[in-house]
Protein backbone atom coordinates (compact mmCIF):
# COMPACT_ATOMS: atom_id res chain seq x y z
CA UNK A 1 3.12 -17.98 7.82
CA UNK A 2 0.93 -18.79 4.66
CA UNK A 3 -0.04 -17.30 2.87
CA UNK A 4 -2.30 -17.73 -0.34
CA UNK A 5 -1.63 -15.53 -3.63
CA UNK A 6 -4.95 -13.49 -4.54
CA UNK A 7 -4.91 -10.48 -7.28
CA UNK A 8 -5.12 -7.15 -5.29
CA UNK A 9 -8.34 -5.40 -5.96
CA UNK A 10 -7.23 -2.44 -6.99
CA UNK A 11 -10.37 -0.21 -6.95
CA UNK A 12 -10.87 -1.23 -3.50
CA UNK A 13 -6.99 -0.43 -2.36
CA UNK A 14 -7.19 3.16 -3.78
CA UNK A 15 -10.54 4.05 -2.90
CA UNK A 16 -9.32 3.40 0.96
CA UNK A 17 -6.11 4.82 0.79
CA UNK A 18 -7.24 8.25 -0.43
CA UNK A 19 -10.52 7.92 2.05
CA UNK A 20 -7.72 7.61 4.55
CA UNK A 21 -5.46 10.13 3.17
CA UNK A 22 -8.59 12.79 3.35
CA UNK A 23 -9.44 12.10 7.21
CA UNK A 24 -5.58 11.81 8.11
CA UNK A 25 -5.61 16.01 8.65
CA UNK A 26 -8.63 16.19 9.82
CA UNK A 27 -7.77 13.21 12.39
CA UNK A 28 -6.38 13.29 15.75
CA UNK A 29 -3.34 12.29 17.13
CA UNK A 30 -5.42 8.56 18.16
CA UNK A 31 -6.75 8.55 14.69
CA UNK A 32 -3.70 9.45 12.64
CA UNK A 33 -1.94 6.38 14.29
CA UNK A 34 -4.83 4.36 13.38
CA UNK A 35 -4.60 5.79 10.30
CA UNK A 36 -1.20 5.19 9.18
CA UNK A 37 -1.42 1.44 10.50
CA UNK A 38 -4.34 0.83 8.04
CA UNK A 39 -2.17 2.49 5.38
CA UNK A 40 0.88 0.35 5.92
CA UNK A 41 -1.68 -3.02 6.01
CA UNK A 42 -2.73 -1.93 2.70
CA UNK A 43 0.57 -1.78 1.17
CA UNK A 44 2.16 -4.90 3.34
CA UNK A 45 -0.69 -6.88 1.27
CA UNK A 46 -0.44 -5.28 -1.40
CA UNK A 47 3.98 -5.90 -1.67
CA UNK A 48 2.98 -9.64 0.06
CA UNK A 49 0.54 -10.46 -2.84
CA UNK A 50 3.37 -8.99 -5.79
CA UNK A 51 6.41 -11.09 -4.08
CA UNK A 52 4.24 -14.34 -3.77
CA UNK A 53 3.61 -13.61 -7.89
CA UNK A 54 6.70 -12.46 -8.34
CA UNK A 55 8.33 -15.30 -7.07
CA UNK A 56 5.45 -18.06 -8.73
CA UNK A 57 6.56 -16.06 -12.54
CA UNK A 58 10.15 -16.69 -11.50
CA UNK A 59 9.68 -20.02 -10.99
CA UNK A 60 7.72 -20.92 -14.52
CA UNK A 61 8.27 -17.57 -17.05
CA UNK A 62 5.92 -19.47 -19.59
CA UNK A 63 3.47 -19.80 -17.16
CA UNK A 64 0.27 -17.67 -19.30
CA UNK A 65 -0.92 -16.45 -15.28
CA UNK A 66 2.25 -15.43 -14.09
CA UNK A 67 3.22 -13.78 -16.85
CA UNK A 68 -0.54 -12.30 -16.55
CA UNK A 69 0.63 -11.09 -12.84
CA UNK A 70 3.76 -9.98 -13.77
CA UNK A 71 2.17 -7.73 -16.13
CA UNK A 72 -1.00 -6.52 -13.37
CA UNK A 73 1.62 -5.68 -10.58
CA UNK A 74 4.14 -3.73 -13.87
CA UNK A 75 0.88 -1.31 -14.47
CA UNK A 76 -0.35 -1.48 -10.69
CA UNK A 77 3.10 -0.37 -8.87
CA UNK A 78 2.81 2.86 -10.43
CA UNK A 79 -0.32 3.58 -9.11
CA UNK A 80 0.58 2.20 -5.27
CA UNK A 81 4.07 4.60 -5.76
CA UNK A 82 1.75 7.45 -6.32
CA UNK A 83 -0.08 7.49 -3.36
CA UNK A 84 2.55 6.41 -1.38
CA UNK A 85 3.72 9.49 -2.20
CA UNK A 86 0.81 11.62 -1.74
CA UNK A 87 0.90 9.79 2.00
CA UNK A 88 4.18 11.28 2.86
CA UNK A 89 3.33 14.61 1.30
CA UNK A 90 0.69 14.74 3.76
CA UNK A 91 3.23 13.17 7.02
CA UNK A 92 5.63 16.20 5.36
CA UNK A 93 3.06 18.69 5.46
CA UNK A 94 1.34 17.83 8.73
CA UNK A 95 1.59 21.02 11.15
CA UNK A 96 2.70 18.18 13.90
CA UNK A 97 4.38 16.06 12.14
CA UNK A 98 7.61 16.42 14.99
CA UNK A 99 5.05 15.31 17.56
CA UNK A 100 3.95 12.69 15.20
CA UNK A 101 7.57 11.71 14.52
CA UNK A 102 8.09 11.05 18.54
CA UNK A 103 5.08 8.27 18.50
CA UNK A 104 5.81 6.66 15.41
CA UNK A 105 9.75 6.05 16.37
């Protein structure tokens, strides 16, 4: 695998994770799965993208862009942690989220 470092748009990651939040109770069964696949992509790129800078700033701490990185994913993880938490409110919450459980595992 390659892959190439690019700086998470962040607007664009939140405004589709809470788009997909909103449908994921109004959502089928079909859908929900769908659903929480697109929401794991989204954070899979988003962790992929902070260990490729993570890594790059370990390598060269002096480095003015790494250290610029460092600094995005700092402020950014808090934000990601948020909804991710919001997302398992909603698995939590989900009248059937036992039903749910059997698919997922």
């Amino acid at each position: 695998m390659n892959l190439k470092y690019e700086q998470p748009n962040m607007k664009e990651i939140v405004d589709e994770y809470q788009l997909l939040l909103n449908k994921f109770s109004l959502s089928d069964e079909v859908s929900q799965l769908e659903i929480i696949k697109r929401i794991n992509q989204i954070r899979d790129y988003f962790f992929s993208m902070y260990w490729l800078s993570y890594i790059n700033y370990l390598l060269n701490v002096n480095n003015k862009y790494w250290n610029e990185q460092e600094a995005f994913f700092v402020k950014n993880s808090l934000i990601i942690d948020n909804l991710k938490l919001k997302y398992y409110k909603a698995l939590n919450n989900y009248v059937y989220k036992e039903k749910l459980k059997e698919v997922i595992w």
